[in-house]
Protein backbone atom coordinates (compact mmCIF):
# COMPACT_ATOMS: atom_id res chain seq x y z
CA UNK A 1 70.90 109.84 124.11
CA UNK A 2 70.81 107.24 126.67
CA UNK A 3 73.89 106.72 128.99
CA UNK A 4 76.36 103.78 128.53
CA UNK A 5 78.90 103.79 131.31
CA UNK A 6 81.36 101.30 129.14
CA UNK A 7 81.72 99.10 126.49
CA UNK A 8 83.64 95.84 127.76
CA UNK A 9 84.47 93.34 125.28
CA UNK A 10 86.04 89.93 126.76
CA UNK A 11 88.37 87.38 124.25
CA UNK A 12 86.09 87.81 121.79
CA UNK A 13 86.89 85.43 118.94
CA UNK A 14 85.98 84.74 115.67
CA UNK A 15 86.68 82.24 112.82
CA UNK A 16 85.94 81.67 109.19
CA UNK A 17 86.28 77.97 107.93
CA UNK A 18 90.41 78.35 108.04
CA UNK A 19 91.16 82.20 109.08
CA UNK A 20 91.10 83.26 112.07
CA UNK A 21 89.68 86.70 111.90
CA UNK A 22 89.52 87.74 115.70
CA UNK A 23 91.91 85.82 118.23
CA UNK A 24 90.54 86.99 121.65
CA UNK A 25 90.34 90.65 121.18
CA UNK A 26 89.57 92.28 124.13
CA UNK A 27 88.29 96.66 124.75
CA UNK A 28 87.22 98.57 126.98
CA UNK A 29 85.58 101.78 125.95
CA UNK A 30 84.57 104.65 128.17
CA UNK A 31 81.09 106.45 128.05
CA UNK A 32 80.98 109.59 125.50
CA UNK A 33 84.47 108.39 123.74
CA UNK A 34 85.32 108.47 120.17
CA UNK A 35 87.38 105.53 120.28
CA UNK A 36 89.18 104.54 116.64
CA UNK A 37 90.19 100.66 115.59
CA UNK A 38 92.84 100.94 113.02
CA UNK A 39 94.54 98.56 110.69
CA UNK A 40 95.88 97.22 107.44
CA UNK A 41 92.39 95.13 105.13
CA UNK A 42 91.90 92.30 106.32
CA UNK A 43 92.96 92.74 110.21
CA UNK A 44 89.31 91.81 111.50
CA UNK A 45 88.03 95.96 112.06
CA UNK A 46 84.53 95.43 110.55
CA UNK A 47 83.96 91.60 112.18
CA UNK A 48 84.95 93.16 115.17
CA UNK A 49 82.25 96.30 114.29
CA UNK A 50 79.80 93.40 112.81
CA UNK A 51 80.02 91.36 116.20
CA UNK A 52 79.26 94.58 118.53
CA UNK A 53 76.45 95.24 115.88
CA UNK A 54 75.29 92.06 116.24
CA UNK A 55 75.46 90.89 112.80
CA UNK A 56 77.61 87.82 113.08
CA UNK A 57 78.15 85.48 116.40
CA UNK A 58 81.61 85.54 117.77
CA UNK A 59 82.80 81.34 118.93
CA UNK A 60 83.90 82.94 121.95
CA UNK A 61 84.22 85.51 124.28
CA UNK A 62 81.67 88.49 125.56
CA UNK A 63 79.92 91.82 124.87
CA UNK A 64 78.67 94.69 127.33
CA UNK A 65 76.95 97.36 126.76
CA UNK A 66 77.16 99.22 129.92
CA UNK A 67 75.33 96.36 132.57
CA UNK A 68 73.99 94.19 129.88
CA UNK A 69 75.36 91.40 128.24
CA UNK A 70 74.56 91.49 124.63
CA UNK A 71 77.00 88.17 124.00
CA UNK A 72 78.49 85.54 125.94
CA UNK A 73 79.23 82.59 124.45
CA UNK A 74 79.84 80.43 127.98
CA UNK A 75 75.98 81.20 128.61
CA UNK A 76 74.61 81.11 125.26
CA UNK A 77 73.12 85.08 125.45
CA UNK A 78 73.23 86.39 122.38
CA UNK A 79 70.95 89.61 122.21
CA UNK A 80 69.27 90.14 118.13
CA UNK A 81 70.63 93.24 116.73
CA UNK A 82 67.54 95.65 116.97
CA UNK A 83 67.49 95.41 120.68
CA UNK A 84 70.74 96.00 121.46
CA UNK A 85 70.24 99.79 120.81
CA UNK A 86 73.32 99.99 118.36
CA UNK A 87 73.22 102.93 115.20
CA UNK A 88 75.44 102.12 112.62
CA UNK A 89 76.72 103.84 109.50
CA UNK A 90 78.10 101.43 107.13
CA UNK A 91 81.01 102.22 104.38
CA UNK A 92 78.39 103.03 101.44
CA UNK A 93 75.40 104.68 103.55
CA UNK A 94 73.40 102.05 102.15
CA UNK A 95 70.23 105.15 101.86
CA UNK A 96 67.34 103.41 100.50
CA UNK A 97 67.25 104.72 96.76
CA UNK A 98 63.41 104.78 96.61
CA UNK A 99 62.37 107.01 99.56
CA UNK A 100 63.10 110.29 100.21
CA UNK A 101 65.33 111.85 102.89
CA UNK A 102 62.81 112.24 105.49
CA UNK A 103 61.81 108.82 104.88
CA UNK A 104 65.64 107.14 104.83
CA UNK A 105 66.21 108.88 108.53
CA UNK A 106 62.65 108.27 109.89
CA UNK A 107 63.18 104.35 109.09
CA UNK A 108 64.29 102.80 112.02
CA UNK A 109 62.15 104.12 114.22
CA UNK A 110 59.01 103.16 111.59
CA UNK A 111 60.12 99.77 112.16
CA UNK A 112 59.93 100.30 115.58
CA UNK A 113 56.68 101.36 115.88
CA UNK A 114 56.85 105.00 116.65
CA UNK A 115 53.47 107.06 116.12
CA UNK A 116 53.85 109.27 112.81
CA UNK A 117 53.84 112.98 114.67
CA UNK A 118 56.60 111.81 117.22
CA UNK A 119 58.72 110.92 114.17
CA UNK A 120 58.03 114.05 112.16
CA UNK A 121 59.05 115.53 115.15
CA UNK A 122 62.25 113.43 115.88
CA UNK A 123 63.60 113.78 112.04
CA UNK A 124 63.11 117.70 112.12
CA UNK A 125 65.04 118.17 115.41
CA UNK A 126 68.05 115.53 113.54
CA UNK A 127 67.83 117.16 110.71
CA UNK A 128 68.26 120.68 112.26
CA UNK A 129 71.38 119.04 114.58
CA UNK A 130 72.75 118.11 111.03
CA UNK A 131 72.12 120.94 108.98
CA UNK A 132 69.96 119.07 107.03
CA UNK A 133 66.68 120.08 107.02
CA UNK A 134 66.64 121.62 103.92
CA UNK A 135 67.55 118.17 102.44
CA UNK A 136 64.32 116.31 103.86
CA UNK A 137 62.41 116.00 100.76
CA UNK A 138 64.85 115.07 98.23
CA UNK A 139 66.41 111.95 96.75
CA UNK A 140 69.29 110.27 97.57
CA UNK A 141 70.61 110.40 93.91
CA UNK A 142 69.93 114.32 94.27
CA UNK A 143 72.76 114.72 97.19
CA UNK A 144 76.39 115.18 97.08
CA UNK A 145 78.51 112.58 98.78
CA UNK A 146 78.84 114.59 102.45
CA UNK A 147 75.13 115.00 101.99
CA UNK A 148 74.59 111.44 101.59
CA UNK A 149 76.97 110.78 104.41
CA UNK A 150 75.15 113.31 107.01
CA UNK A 151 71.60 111.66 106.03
CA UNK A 152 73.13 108.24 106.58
CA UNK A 153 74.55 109.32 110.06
CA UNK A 154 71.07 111.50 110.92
CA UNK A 155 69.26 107.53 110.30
CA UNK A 156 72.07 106.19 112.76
CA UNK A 157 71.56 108.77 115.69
CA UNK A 158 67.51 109.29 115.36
CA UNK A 159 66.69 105.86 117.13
CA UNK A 160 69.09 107.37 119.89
CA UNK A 161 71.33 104.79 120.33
CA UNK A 162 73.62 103.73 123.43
CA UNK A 163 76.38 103.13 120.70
CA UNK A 164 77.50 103.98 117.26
CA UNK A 165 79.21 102.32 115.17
CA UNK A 166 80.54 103.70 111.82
CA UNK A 167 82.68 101.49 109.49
CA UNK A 168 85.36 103.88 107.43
CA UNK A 169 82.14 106.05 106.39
CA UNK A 170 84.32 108.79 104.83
CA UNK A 171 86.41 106.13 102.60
CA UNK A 172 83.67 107.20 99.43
CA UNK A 173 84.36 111.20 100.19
CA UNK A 174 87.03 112.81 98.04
CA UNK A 175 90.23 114.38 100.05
CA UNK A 176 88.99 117.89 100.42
CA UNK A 177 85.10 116.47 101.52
CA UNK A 178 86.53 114.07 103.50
CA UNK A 179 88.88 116.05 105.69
CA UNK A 180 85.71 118.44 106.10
CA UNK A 181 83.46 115.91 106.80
CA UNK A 182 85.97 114.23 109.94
CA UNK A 183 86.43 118.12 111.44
CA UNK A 184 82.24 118.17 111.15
CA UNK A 185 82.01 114.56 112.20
CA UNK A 186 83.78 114.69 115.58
CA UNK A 187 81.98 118.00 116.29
CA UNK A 188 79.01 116.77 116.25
CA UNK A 189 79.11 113.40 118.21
CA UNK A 190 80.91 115.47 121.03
CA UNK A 191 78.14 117.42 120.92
CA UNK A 192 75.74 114.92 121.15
CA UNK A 193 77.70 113.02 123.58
CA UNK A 194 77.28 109.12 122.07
CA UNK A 195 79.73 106.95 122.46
CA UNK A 196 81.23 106.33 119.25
CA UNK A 197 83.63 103.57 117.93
CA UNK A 198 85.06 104.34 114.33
CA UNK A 199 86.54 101.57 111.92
CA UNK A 200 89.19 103.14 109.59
CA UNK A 201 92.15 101.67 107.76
CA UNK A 202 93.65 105.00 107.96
CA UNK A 203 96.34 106.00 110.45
CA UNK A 204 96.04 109.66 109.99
CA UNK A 205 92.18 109.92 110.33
CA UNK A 206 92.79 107.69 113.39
CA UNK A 207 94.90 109.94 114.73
CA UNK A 208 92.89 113.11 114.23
CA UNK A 209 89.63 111.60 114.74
CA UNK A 210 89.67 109.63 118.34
CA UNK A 211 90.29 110.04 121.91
CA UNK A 212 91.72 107.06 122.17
CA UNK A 213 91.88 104.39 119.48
CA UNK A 214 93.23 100.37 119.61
CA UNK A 215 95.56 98.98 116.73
CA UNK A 216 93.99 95.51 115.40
CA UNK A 217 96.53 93.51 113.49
CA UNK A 218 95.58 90.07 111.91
CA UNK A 219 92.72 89.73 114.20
CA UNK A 220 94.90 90.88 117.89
CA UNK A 221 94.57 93.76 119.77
CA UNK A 222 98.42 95.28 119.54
CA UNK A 223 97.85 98.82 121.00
CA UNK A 224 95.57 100.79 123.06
CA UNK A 225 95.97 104.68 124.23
CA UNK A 226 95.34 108.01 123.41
CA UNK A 227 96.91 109.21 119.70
CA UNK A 228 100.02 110.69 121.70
CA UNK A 229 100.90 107.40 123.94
CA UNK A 230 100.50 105.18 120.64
CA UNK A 231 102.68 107.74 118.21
CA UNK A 232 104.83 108.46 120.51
CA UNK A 233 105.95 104.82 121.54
CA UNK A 234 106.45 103.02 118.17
CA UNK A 235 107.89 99.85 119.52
CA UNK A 236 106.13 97.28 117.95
CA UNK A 237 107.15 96.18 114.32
CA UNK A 238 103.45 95.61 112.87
CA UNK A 239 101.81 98.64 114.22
CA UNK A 240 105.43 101.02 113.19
CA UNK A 241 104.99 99.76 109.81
CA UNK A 242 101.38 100.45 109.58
CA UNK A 243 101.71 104.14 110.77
CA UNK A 244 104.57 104.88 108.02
CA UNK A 245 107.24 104.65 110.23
CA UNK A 246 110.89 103.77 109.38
CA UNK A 247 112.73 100.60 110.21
CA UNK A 248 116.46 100.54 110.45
CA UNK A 249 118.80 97.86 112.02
CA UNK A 250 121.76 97.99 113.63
CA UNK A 251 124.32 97.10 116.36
CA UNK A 252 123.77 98.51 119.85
CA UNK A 253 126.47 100.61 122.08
CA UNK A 254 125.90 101.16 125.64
CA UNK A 255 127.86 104.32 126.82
CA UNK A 256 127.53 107.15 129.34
CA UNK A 257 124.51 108.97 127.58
CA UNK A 258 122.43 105.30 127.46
CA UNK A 259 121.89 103.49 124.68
CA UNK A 260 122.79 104.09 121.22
CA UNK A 261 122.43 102.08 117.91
CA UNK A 262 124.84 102.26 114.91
CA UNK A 263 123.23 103.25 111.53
CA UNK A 264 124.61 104.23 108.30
CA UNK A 265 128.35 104.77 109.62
CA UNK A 266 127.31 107.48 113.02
CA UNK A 267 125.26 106.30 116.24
CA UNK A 268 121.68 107.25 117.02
CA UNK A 269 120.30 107.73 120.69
CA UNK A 270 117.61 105.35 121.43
CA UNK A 271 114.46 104.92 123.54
CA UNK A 272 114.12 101.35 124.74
CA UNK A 273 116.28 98.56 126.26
CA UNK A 274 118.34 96.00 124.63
CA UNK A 275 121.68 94.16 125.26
CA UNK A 276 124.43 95.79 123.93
CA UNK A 277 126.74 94.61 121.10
CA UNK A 278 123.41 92.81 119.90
CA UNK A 279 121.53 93.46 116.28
CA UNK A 280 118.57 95.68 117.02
CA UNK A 281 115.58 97.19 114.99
CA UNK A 282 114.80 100.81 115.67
CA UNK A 283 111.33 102.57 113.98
CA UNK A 284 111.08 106.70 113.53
CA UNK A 285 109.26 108.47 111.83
CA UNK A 286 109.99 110.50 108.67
CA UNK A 287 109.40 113.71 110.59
CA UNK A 288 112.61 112.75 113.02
CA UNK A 289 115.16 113.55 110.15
CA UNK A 290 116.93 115.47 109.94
CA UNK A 291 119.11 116.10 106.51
CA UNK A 292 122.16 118.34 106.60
CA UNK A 293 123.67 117.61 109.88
CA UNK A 294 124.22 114.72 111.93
CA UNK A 295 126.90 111.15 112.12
CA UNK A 296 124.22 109.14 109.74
CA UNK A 297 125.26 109.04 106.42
CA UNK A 298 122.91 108.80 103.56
CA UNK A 299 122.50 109.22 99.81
CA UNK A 300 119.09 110.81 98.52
CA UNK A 301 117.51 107.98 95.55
CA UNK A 302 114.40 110.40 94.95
CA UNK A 303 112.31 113.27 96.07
CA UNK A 304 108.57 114.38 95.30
CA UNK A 305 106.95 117.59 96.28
CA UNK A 306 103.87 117.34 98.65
CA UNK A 307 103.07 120.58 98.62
CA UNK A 308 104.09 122.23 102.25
CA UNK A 309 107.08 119.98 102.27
CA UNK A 310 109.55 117.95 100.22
CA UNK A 311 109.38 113.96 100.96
CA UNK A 312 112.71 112.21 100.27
CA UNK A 313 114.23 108.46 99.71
CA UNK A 314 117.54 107.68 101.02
CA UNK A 315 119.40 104.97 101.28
CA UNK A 316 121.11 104.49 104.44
CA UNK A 317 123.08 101.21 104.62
CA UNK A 318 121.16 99.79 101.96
CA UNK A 319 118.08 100.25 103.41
CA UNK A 320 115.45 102.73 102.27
CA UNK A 321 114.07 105.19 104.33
CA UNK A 322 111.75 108.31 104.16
CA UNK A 323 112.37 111.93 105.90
CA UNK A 324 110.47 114.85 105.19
CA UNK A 325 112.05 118.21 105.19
CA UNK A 326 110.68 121.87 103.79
CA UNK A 327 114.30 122.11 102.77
CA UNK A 328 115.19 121.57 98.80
CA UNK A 329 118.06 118.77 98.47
CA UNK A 330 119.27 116.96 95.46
CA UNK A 331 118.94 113.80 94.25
CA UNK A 332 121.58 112.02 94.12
CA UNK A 333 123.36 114.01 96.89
CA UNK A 334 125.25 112.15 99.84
CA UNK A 335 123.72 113.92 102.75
CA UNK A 336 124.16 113.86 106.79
CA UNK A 337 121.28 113.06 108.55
CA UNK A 338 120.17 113.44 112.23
CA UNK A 339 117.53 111.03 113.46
CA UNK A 340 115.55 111.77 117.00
CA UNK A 341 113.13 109.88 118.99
CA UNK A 342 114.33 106.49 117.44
CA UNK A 343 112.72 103.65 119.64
CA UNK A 344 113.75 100.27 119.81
CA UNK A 345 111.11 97.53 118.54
CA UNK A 346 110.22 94.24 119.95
CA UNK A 347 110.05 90.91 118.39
CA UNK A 348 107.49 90.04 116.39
CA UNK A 349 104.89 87.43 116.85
CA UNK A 350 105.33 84.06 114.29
CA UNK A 351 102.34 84.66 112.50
CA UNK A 352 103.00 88.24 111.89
CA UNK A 353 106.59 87.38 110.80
CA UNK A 354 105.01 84.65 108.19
CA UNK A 355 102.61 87.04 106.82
CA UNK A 356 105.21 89.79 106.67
CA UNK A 357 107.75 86.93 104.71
CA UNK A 358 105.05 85.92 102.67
CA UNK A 359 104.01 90.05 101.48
CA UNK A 360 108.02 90.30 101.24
CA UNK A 361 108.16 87.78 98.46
CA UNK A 362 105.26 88.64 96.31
CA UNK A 363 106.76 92.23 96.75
CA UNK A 364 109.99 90.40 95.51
CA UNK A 365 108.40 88.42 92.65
CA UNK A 366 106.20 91.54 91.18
CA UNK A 367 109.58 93.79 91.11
CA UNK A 368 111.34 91.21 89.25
CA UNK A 369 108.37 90.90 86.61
CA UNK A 370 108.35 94.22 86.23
CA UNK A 371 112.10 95.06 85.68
CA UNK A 372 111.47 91.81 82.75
CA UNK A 373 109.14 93.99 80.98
CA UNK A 374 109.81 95.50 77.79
CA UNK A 375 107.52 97.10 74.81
CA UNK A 376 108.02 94.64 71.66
CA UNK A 377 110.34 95.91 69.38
CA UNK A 378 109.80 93.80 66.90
CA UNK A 379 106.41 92.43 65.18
CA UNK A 380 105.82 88.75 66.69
CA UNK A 381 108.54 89.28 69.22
CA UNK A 382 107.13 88.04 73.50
CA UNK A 383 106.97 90.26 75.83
CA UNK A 384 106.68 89.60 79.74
CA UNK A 385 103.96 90.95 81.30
CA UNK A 386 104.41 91.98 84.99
CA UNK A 387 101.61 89.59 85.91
CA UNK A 388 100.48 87.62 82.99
CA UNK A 389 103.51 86.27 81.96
CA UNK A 390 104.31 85.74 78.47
CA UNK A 391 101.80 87.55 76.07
CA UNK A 392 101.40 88.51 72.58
């Protein structure tokens, strides 16, 4: 692989006609990293991915790819995408139905003008990296989905690149595959050593996956660390909601042992500063409670069985909240609960409030169609549809 010392990207932005889909993001990615972008559809991941790639032209901002300058938009250098030395694994593998396997991997490097033995050569040292050589002379439509995904990653890595990209490629993998296929995944590029950056909408595979990883929300960079500093701090409101966390308010106390919140009739310890006597939003996550002891008071709604543990709803104030326990509780049961690690959040910015308003009410307006629905009864009677209205 050839040697990248970093990946700099400088206020990149990017519009289309009225949305802004990247509003001066700005990374830095160390040589050999996995590095992860999370965040909710439609935060800007694969524009940011499709920019690097080269594949659409930010309005402003810059790309490096160790020394180089792929992009700057000040001085107009804007480097084509098959010379910036970038693999990339899209979402669907995109393998070209009407070649074979040997043929799908060995085409970037056809394009490039590589003499035939040297590629024979190249796609049977891949393939044996991959554990796919006995694969070479089938179909596409002959492979499982991991199969698929390996050749598609195999097509990325033979040209060698100084980058690669790879946009939520286990999203089409069932559960099972696709934990398999992120334990093989991350293997692998350590092994090889590329620097790797890793679009995924999902916080868990984030998590697992990366080094270090960045949280893009509505087109801004909100968080960048290691999985621990990012978890482990959950003080902004967008990115705490995104990784499952719980949201409480309540009034602050300032006493000997620091600062404490009141929720649900008892007082939490919190991490964070805010003036006392002051409403305050607090985030934790489900793991943090603790049911059966504690000065929170709370009333289980519902439980479902996840298999190694129990996942409950409680109300706590009015609010609902999640806490996951191996313990069996009732429904229905008023319960004490014990909450640790509670941090306190920090405001959120205006557009992020108006999107958040705006998801609020259509929440709001769908639960209210579907508490109007009801089977007919009666021939010729209406009934409401939850989102068609009236229908017959």
């Amino acid at each position: 692989m050839i040697s990248v010392d970093t990946i700099v990207v400088e206020n990149l932005g990017k519009r289309f006609g009225e949305t802004q889909a990247l509003r001066g993001s700005s990374l830095t990615i160390q040589s050999g990293e996995i590095f992860s972008i999370v965040g909710p559809s439609g935060s800007g991941k694969t524009t940011l991915l499709r920019c690097l790639l080269g594949l659409e032209t930010p309005e402003a901002g810059s790309i490096f790819l160790g020394e180089q300058v792929v992009f700057d938009s000040e001085k107009g250098i804007n480097v084509p995408p098959e010379k910036r030395g970038v693999g990339y694994v899209p979402q669907t593998w995109a393998l070209w139905p009407h070649m074979k396997v040997r043929d799908n991997i060995a085409f970037g490097l056809k394009i490039r003008g590589m003499e035939r033995p040297a590629i024979e050569e190249r796609v049977e040292r891949i393939a044996q990296v991959l554990q796919i050589g006995h694969l070479l002379d089938q179909w596409p439509w002959q492979l499982s989905g991991g199969e698929q995904q390996r050749v598609a990653i195999a097509r990325a890595l033979i040209i060698e690149p100084r980058v690669l990209l790879l946009d939520e490629p286990l999203s089409n993998l069932d559960p099972r595959l696709r934990e398999d296929a992120r334990v093989w995944m991350a293997k692998t590029i350590r092994e090889l050593g590329v620097t790797s950056i890793y679009v995924t909408h999902d916080h868990e595979e984030a998590l697992s996956f990366s080094d270090r990883l960045a949280v893009l929300i509505l087109g801004r960079i909100r968080r960048v660390g290691t999985p621990h500093e990012v978890y482990d701090n959950m003080n902004d409101p967008e990115v705490a909601r995104l990784f499952e966390f719980n949201i409480l308010a309540g009034k602050t106390v300032r006493e000997k042992e620091g600062l404490l919140v009141e929720l649900g009739g008892g007082r939490v310890k919190v991490i964070g500063d805010a003036p006392p006597g002051r409403e305050a939003e607090v985030s934790f996550s489900p793991w943090n409670v603790t049911l059966g002891q504690g000065t929170v008071k709370g009333k289980i709604v519902s439980w479902k069985f996840l298999g190694g543990f129990n996942e409950y709803s409680i109300e706590v104030g009015g609010t609902l909240i999640r806490a996951r326990s191996r313990e069996r509780h009732q429904e229905g049961a008023l319960v004490d609960l014990d909450i640790e690690n509670c941090v306190v959040l920090g405001p959120q910015e205006p557009e992020e409030a108006t999107a958040a308003g705006r998801g609020a009410a259509r929440r709001a307006t769908w639960l209210k169609r579907v508490l109007r629905w009801k089977p007919r009864s009666t021939p010729g009677e209406p009934r409401v549809h939850p989102e068609k209205g009236n229908v017959r």
